[in-house]
PDB file of N, CA and C in Angstrom:
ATOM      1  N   UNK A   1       4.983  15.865  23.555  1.00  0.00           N
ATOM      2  CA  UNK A   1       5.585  15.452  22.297  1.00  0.00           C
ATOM      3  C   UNK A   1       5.115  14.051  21.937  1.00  0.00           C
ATOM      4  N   UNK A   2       4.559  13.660  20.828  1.00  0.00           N
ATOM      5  CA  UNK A   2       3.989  12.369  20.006  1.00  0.00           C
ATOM      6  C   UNK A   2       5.380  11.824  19.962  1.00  0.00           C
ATOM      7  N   UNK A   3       5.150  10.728  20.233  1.00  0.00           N
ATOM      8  CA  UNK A   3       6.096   9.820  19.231  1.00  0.00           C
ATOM      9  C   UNK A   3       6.031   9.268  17.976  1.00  0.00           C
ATOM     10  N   UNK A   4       7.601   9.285  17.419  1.00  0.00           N
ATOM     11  CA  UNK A   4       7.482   9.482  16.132  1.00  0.00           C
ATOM     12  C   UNK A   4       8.269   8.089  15.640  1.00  0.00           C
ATOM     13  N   UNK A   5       6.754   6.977  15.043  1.00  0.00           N
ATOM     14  CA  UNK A   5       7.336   5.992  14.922  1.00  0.00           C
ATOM     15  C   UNK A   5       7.306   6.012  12.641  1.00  0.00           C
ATOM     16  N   UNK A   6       8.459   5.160  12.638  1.00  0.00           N
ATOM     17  CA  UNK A   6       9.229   4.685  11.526  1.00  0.00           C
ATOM     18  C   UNK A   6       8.572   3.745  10.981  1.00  0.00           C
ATOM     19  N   UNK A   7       8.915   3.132  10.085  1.00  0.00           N
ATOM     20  CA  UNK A   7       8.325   1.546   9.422  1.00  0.00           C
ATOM     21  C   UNK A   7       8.899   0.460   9.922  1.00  0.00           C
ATOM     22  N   UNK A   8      10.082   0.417  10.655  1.00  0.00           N
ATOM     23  CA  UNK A   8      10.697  -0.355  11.068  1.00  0.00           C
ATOM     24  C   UNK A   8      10.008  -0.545  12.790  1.00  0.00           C
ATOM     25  N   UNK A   9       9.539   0.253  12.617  1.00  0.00           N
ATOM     26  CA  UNK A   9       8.857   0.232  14.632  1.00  0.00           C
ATOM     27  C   UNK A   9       7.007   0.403  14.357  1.00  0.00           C
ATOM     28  N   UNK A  10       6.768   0.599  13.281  1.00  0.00           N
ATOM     29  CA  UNK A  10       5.333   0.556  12.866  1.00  0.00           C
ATOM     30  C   UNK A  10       4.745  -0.734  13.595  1.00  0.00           C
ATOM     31  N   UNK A  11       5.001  -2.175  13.799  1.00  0.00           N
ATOM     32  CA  UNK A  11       4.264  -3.017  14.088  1.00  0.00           C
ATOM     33  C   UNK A  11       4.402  -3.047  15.429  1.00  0.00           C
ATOM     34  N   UNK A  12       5.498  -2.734  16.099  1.00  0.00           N
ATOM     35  CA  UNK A  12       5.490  -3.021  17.257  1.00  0.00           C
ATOM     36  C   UNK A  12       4.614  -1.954  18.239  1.00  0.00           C
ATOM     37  N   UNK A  13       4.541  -0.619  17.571  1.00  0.00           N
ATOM     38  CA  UNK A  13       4.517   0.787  18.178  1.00  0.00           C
ATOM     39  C   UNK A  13       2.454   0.365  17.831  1.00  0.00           C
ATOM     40  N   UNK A  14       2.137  -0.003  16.299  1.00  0.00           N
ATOM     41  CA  UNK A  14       0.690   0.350  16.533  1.00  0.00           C
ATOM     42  C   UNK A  14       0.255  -1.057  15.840  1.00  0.00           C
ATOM     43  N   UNK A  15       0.981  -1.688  15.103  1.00  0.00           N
ATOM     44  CA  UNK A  15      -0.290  -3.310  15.262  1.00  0.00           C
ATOM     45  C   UNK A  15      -0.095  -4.289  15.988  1.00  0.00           C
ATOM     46  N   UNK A  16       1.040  -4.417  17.089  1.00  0.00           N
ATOM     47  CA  UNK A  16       0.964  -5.427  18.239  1.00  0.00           C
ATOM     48  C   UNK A  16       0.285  -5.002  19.203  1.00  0.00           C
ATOM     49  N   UNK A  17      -0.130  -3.932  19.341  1.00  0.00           N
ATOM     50  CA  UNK A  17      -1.056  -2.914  20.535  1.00  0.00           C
ATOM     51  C   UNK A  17      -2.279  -3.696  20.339  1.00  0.00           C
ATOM     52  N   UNK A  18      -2.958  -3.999  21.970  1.00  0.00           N
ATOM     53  CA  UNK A  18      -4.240  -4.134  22.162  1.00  0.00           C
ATOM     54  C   UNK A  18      -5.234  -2.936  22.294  1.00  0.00           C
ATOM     55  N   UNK A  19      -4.547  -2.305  22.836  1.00  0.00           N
ATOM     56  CA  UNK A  19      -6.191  -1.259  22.967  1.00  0.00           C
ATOM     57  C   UNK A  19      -5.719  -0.362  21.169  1.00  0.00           C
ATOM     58  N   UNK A  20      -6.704   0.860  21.777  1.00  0.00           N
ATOM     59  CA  UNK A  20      -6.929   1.785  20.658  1.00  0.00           C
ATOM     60  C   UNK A  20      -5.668   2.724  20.447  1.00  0.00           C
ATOM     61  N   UNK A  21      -5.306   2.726  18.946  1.00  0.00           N
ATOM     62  CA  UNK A  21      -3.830   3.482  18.385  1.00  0.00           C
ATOM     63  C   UNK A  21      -4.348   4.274  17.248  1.00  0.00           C
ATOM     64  N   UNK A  22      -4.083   5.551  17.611  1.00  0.00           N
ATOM     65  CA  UNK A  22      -4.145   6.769  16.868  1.00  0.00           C
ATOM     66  C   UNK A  22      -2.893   7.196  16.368  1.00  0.00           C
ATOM     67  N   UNK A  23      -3.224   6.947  14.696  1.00  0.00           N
ATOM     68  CA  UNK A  23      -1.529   7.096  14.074  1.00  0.00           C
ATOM     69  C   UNK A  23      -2.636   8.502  12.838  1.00  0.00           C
ATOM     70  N   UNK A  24      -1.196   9.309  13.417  1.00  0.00           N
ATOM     71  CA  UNK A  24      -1.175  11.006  12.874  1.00  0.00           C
ATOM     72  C   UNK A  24      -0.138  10.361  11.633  1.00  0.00           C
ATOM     73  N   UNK A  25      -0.903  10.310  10.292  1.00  0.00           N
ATOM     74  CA  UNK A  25       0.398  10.663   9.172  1.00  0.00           C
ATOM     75  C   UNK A  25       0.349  12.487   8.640  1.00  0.00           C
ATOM     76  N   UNK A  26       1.108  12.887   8.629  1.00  0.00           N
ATOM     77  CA  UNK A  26       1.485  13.962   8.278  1.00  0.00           C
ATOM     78  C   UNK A  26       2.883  14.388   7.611  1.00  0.00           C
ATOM     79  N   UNK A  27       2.989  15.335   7.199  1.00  0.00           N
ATOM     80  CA  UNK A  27       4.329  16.161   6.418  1.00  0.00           C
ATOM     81  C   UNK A  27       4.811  17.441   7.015  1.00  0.00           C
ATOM     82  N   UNK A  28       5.811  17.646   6.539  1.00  0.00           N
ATOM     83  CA  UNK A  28       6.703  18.773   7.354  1.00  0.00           C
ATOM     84  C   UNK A  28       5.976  19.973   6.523  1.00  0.00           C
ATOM     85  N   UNK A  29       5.803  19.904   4.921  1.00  0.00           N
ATOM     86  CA  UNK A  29       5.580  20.985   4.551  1.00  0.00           C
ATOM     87  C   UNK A  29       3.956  21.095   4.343  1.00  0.00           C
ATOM     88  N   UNK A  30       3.090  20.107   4.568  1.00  0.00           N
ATOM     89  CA  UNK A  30       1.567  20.044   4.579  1.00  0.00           C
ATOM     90  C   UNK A  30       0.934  21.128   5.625  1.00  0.00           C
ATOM     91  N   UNK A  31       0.242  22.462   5.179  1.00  0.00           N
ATOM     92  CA  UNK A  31      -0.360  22.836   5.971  1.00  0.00           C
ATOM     93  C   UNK A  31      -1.180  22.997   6.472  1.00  0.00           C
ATOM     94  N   UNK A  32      -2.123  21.831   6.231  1.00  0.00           N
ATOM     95  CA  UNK A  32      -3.648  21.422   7.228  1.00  0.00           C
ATOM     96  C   UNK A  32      -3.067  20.443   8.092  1.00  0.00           C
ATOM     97  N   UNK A  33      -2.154  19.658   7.826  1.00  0.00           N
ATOM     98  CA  UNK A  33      -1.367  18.857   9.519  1.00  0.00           C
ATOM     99  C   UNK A  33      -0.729  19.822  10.132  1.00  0.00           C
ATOM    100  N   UNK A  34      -0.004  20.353   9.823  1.00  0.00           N
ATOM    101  CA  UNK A  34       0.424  21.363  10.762  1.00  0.00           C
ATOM    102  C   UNK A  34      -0.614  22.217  11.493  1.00  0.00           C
ATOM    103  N   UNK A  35      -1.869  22.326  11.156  1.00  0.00           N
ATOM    104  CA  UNK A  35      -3.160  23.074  11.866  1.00  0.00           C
ATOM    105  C   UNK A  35      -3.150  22.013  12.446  1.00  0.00           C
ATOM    106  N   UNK A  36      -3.501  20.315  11.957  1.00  0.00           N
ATOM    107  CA  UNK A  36      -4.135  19.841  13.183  1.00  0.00           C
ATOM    108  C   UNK A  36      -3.551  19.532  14.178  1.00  0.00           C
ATOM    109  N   UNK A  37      -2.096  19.726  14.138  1.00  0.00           N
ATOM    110  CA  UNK A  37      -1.189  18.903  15.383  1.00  0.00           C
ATOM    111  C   UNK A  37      -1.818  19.287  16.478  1.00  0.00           C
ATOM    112  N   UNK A  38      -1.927  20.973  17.076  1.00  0.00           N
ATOM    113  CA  UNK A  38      -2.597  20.883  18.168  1.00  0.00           C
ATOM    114  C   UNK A  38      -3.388  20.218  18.640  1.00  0.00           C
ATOM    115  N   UNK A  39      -4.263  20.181  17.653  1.00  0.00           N
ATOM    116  CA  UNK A  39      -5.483  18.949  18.449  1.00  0.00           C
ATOM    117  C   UNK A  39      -4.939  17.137  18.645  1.00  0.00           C
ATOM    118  N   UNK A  40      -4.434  16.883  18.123  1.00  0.00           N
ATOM    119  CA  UNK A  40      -3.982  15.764  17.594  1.00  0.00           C
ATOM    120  C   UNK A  40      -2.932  15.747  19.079  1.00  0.00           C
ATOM    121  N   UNK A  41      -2.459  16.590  19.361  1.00  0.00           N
ATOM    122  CA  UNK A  41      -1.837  16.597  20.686  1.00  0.00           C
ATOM    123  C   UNK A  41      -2.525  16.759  21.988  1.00  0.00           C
ATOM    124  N   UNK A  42      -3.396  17.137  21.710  1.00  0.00           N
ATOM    125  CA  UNK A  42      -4.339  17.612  22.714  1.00  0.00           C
ATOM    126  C   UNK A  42      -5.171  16.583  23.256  1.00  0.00           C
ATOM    127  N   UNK A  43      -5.507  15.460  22.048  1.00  0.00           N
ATOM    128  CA  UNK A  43      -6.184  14.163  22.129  1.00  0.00           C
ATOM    129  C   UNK A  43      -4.890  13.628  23.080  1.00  0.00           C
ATOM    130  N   UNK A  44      -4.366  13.530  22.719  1.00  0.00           N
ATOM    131  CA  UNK A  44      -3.270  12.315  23.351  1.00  0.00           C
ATOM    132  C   UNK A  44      -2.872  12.563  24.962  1.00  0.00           C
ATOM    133  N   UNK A  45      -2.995  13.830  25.285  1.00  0.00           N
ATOM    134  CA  UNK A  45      -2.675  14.283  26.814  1.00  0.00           C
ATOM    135  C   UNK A  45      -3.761  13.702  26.935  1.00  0.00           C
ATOM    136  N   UNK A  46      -5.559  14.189  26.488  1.00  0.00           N
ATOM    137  CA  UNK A  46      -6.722  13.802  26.759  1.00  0.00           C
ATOM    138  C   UNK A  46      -6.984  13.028  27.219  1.00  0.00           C
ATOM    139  N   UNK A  47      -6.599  12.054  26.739  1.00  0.00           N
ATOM    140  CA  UNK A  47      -7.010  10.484  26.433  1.00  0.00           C
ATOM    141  C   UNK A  47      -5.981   9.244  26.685  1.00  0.00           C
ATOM    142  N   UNK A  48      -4.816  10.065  27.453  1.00  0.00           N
ATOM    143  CA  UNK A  48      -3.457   9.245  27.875  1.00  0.00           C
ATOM    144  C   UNK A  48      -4.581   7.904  28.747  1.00  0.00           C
ATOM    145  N   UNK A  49      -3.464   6.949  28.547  1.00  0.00           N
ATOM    146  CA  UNK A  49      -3.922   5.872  29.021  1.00  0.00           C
ATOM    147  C   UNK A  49      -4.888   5.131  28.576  1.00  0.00           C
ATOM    148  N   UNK A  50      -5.989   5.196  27.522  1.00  0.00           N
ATOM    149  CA  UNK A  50      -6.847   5.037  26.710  1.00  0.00           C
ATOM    150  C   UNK A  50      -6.854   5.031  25.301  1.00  0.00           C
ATOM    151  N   UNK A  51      -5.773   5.765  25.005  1.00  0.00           N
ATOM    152  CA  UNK A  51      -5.674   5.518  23.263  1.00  0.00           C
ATOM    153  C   UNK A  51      -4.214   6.329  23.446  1.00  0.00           C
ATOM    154  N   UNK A  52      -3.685   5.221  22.620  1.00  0.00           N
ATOM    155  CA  UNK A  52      -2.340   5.587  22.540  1.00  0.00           C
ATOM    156  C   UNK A  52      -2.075   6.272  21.136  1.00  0.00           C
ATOM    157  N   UNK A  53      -1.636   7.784  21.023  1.00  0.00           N
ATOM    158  CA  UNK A  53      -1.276   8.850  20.079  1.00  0.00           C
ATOM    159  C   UNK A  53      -0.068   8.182  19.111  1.00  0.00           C
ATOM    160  N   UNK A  54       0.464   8.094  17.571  1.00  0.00           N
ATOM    161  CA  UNK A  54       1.771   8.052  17.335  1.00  0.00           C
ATOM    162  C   UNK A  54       2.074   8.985  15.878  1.00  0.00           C
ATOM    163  N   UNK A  55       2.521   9.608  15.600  1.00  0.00           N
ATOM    164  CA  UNK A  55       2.579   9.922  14.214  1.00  0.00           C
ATOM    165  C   UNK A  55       3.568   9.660  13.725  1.00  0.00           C
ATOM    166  N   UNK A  56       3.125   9.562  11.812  1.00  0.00           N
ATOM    167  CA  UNK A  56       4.653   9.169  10.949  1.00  0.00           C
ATOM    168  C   UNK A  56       4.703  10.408   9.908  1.00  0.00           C
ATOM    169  N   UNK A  57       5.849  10.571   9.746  1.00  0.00           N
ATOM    170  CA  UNK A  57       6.380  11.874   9.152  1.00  0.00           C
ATOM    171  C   UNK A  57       6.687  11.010   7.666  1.00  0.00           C
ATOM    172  N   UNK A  58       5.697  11.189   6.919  1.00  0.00           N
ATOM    173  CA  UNK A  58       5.130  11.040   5.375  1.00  0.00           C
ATOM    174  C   UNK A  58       6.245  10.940   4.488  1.00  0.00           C
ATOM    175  N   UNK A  59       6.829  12.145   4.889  1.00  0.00           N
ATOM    176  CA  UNK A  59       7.950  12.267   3.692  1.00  0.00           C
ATOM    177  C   UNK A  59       9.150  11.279   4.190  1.00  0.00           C
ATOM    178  N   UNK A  60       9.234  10.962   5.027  1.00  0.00           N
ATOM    179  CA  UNK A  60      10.384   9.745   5.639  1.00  0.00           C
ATOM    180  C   UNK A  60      10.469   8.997   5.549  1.00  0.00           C
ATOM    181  N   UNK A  61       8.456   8.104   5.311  1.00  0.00           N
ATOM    182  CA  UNK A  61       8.415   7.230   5.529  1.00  0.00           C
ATOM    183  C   UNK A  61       7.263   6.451   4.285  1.00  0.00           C
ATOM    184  N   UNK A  62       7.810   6.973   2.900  1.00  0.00           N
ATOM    185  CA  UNK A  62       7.066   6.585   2.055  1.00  0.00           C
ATOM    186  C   UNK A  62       6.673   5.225   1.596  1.00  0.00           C
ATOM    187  N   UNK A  63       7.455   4.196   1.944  1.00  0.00           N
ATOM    188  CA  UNK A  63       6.785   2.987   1.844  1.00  0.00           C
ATOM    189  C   UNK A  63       6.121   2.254   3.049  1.00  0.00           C
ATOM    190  N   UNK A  64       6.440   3.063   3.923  1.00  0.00           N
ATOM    191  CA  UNK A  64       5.212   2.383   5.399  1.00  0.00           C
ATOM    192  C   UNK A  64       3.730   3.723   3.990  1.00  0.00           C
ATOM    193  N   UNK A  65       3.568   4.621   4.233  1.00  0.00           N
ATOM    194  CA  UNK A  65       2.478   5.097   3.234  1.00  0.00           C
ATOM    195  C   UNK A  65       1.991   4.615   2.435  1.00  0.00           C
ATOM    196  N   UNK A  66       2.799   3.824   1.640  1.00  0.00           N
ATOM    197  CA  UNK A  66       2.081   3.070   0.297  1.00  0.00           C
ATOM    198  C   UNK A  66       1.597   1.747   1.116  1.00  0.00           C
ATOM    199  N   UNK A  67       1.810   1.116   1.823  1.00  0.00           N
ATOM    200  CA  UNK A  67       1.949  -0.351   2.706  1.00  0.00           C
ATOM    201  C   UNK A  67       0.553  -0.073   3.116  1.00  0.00           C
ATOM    202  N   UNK A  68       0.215   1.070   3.865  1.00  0.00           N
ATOM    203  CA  UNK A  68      -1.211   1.632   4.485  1.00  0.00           C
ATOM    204  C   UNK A  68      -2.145   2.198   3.509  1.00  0.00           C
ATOM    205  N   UNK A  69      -1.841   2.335   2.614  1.00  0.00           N
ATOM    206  CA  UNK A  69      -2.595   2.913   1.020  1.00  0.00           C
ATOM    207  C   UNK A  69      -3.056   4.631   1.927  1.00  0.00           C
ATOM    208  N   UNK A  70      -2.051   5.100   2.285  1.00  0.00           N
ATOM    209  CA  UNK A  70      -2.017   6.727   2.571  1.00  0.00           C
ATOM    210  C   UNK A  70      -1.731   7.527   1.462  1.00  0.00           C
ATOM    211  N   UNK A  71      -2.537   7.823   0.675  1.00  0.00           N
ATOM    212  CA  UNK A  71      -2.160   8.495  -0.354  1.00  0.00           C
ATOM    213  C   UNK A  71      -2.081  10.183  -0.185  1.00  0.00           C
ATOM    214  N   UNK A  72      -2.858  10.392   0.643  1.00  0.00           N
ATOM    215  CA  UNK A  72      -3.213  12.239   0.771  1.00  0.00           C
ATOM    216  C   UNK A  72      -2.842  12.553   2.570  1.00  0.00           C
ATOM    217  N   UNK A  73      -2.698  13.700   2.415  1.00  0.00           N
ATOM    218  CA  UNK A  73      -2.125  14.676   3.787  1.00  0.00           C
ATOM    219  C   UNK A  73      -3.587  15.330   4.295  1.00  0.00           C
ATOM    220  N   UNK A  74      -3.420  15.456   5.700  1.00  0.00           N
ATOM    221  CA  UNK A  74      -3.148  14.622   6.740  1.00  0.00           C
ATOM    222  C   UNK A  74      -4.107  13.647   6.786  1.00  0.00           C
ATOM    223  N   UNK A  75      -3.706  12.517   6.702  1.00  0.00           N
ATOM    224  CA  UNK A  75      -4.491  10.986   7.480  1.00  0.00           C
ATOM    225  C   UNK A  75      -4.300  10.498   8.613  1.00  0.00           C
ATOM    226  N   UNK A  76      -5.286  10.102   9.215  1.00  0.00           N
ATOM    227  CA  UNK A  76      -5.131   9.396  10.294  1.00  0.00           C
ATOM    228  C   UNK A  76      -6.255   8.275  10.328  1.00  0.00           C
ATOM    229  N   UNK A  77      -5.292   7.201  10.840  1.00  0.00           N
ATOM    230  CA  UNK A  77      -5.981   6.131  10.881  1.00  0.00           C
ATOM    231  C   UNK A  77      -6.289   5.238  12.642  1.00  0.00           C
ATOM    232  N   UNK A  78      -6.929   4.804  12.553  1.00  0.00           N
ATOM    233  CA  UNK A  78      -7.472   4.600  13.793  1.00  0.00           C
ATOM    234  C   UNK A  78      -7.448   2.940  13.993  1.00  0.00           C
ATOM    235  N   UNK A  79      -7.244   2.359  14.661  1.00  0.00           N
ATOM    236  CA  UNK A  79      -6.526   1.095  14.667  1.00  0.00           C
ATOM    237  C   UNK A  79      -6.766   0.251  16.477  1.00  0.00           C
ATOM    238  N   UNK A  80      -7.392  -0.875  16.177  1.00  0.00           N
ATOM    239  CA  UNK A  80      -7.467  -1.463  17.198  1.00  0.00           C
ATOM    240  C   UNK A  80      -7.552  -2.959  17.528  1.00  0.00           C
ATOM    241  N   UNK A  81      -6.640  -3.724  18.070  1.00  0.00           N
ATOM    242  CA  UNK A  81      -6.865  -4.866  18.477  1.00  0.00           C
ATOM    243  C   UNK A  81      -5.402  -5.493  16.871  1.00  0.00           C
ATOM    244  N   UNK A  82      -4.460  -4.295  16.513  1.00  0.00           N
ATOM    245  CA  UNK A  82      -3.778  -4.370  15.776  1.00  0.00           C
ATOM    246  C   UNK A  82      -4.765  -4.089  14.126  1.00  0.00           C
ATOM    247  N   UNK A  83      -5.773  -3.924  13.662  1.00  0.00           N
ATOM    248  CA  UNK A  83      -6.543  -3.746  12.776  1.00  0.00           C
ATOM    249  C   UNK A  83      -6.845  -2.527  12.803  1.00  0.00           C
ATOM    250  N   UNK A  84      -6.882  -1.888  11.023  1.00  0.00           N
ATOM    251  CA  UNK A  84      -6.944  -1.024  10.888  1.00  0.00           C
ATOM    252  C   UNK A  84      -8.651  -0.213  11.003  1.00  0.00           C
ATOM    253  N   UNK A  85      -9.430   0.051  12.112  1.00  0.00           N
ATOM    254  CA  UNK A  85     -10.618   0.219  12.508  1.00  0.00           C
ATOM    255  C   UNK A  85     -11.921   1.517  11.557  1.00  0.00           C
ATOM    256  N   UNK A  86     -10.832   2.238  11.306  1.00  0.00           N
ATOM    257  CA  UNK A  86     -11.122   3.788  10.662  1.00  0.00           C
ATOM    258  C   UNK A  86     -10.142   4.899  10.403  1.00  0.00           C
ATOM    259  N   UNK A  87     -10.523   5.370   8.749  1.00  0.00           N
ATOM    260  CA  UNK A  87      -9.810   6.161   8.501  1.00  0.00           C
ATOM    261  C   UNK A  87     -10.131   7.609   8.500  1.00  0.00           C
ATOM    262  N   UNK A  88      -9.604   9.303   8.528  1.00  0.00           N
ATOM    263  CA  UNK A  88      -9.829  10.231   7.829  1.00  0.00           C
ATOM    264  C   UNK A  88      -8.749  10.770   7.027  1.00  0.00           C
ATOM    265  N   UNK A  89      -9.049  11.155   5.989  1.00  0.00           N
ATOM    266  CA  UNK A  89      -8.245  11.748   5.339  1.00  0.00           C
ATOM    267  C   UNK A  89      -8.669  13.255   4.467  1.00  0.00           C
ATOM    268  N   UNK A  90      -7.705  13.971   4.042  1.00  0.00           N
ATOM    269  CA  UNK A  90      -7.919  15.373   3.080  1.00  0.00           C
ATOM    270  C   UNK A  90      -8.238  16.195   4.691  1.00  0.00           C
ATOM    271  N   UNK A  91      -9.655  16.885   4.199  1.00  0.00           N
ATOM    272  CA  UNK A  91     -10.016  18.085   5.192  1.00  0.00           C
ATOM    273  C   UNK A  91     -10.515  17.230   6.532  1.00  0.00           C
ATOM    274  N   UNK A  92      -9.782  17.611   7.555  1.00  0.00           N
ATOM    275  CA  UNK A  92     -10.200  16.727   8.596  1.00  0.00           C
ATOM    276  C   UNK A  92     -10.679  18.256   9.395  1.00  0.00           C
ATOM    277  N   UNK A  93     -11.417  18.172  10.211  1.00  0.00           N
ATOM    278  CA  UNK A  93     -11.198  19.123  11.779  1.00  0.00           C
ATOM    279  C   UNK A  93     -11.213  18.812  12.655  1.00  0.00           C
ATOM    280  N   UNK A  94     -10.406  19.303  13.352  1.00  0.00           N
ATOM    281  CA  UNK A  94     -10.006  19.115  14.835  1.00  0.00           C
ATOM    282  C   UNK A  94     -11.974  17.863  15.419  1.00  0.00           C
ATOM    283  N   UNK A  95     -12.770  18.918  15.258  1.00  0.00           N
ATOM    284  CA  UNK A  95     -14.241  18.367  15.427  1.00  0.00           C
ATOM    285  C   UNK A  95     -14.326  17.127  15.217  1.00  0.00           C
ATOM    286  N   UNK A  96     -13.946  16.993  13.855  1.00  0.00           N
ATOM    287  CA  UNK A  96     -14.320  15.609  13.132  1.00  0.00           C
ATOM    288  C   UNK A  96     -13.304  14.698  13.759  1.00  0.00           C
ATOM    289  N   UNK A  97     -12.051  14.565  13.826  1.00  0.00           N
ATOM    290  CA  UNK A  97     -11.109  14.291  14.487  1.00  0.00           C
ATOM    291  C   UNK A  97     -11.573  13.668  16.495  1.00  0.00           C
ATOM    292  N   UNK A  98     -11.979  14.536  17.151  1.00  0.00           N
ATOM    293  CA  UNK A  98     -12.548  13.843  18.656  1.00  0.00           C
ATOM    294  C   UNK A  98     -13.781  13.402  18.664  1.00  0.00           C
ATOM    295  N   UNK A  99     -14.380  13.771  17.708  1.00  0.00           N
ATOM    296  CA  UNK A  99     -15.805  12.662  17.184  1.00  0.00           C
ATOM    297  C   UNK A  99     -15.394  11.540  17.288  1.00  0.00           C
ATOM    298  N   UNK A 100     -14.360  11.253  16.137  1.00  0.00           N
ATOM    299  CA  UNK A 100     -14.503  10.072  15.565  1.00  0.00           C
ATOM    300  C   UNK A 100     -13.093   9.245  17.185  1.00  0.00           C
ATOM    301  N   UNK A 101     -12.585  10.063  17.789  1.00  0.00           N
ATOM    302  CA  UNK A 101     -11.581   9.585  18.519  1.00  0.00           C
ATOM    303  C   UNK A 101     -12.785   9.468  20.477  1.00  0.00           C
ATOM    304  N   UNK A 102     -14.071  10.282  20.207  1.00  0.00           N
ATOM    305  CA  UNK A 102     -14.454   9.744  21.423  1.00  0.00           C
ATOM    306  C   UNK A 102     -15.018   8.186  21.163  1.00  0.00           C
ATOM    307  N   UNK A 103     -15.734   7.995  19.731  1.00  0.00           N
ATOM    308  CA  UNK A 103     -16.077   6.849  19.263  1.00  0.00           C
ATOM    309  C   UNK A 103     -15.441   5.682  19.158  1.00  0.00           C
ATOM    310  N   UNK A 104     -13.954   5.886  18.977  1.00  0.00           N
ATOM    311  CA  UNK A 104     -13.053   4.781  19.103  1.00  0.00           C
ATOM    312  C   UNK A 104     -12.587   4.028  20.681  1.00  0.00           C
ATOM    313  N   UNK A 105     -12.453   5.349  21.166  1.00  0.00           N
ATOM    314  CA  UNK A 105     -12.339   5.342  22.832  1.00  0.00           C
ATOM    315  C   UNK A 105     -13.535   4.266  23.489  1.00  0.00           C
ATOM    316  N   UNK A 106     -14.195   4.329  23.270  1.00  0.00           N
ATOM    317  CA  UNK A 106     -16.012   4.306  23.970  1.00  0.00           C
ATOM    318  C   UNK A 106     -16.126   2.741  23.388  1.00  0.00           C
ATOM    319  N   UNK A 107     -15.750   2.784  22.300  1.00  0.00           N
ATOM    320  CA  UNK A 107     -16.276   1.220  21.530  1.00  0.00           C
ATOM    321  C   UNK A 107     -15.020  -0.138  21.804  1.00  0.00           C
ATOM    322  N   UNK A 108     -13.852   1.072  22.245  1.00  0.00           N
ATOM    323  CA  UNK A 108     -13.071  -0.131  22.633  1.00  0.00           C
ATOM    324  C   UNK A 108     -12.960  -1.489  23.563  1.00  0.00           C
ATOM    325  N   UNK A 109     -12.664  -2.574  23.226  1.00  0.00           N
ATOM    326  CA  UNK A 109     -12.986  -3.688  24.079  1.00  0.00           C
ATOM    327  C   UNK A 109     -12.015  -3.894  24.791  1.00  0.00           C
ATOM    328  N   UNK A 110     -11.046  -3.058  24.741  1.00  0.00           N
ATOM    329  CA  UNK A 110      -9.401  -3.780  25.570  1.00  0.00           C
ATOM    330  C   UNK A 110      -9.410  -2.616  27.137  1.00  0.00           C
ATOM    331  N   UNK A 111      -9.935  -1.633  26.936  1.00  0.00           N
ATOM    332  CA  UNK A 111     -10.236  -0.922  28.196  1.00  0.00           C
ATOM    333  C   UNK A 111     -11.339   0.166  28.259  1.00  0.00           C
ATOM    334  N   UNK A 112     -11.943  -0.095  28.918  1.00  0.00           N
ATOM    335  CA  UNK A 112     -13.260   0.550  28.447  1.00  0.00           C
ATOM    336  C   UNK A 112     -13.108   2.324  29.086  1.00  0.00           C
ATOM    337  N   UNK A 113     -13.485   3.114  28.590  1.00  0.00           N
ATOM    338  CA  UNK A 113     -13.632   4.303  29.303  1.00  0.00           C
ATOM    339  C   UNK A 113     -14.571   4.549  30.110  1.00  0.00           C
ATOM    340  N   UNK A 114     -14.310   5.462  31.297  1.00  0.00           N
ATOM    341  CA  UNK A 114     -14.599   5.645  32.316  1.00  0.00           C
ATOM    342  C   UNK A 114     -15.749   7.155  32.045  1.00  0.00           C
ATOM    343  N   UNK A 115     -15.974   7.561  31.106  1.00  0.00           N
ATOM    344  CA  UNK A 115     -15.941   9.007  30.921  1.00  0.00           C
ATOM    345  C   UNK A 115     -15.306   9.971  31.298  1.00  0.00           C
ATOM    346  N   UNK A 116     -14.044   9.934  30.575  1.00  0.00           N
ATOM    347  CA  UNK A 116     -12.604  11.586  31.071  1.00  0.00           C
ATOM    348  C   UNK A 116     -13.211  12.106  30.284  1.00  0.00           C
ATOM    349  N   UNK A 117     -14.101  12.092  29.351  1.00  0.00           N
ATOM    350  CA  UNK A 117     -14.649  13.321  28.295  1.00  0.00           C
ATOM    351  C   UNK A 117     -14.987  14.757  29.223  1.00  0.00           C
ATOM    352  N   UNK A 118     -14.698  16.160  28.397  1.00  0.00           N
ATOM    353  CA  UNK A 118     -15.721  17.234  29.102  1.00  0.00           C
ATOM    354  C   UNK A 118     -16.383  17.363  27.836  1.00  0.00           C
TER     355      UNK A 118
END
């Protein structure tokens, strides 16, 4: 289970973080986040200890959304050293998604990976 941070726990949960923070925005009724959660969960067992997983539930949390200029379902933004590093948004895939999350992993300066990739 992701944790599910708020606007009120947004800074502490992903821009006081040193290493790499993978924030899942998504919606309850969006159904291309709901496809990607699996993966999006799957990263985070993956990659425990190396990039820390969090998602925000969109419809809850509409002015942390506007604050991040999240305008469209599902986004995720990629964030490191508290800075916002890289975004995807609209049609993501799972693919495009551990691309861009082995790249964040790999380039990070706060702990370097070891190769857990298969």
């Amino acid at each position: 289970m992701l944790l599910e941070v708020t606007r009120e726990r947004f800074a502490s949960e992903v821009l006081d973080q040193v290493g790499p923070v993978l924030v899942d925005f998504w919606g309850p009724r969006c159904v291309p986040c709901l496809a990607l959660l699996p993966a999006v969960e799957d990263i985070a067992e993956r990659y425990a200890g190396k990039l820390k997983v969090v998602k925000v539930n969109a419809a809850e949390n509409r002015r942390l959304c506007i604050d991040q200029k999240v305008f469209s379902l599902p986004t995720l933004l990629f964030y490191g050293g508290g800075k916002e590093i890289k975004r995807l948004a609209g049609e993501v895939s799972a693919e495009d998604l551990l691309e861009m999350v082995r790249e964040l992993v790999n380039n990070s300066p706060a702990e370097h990976s070891e190769g857990g990739e298969q």
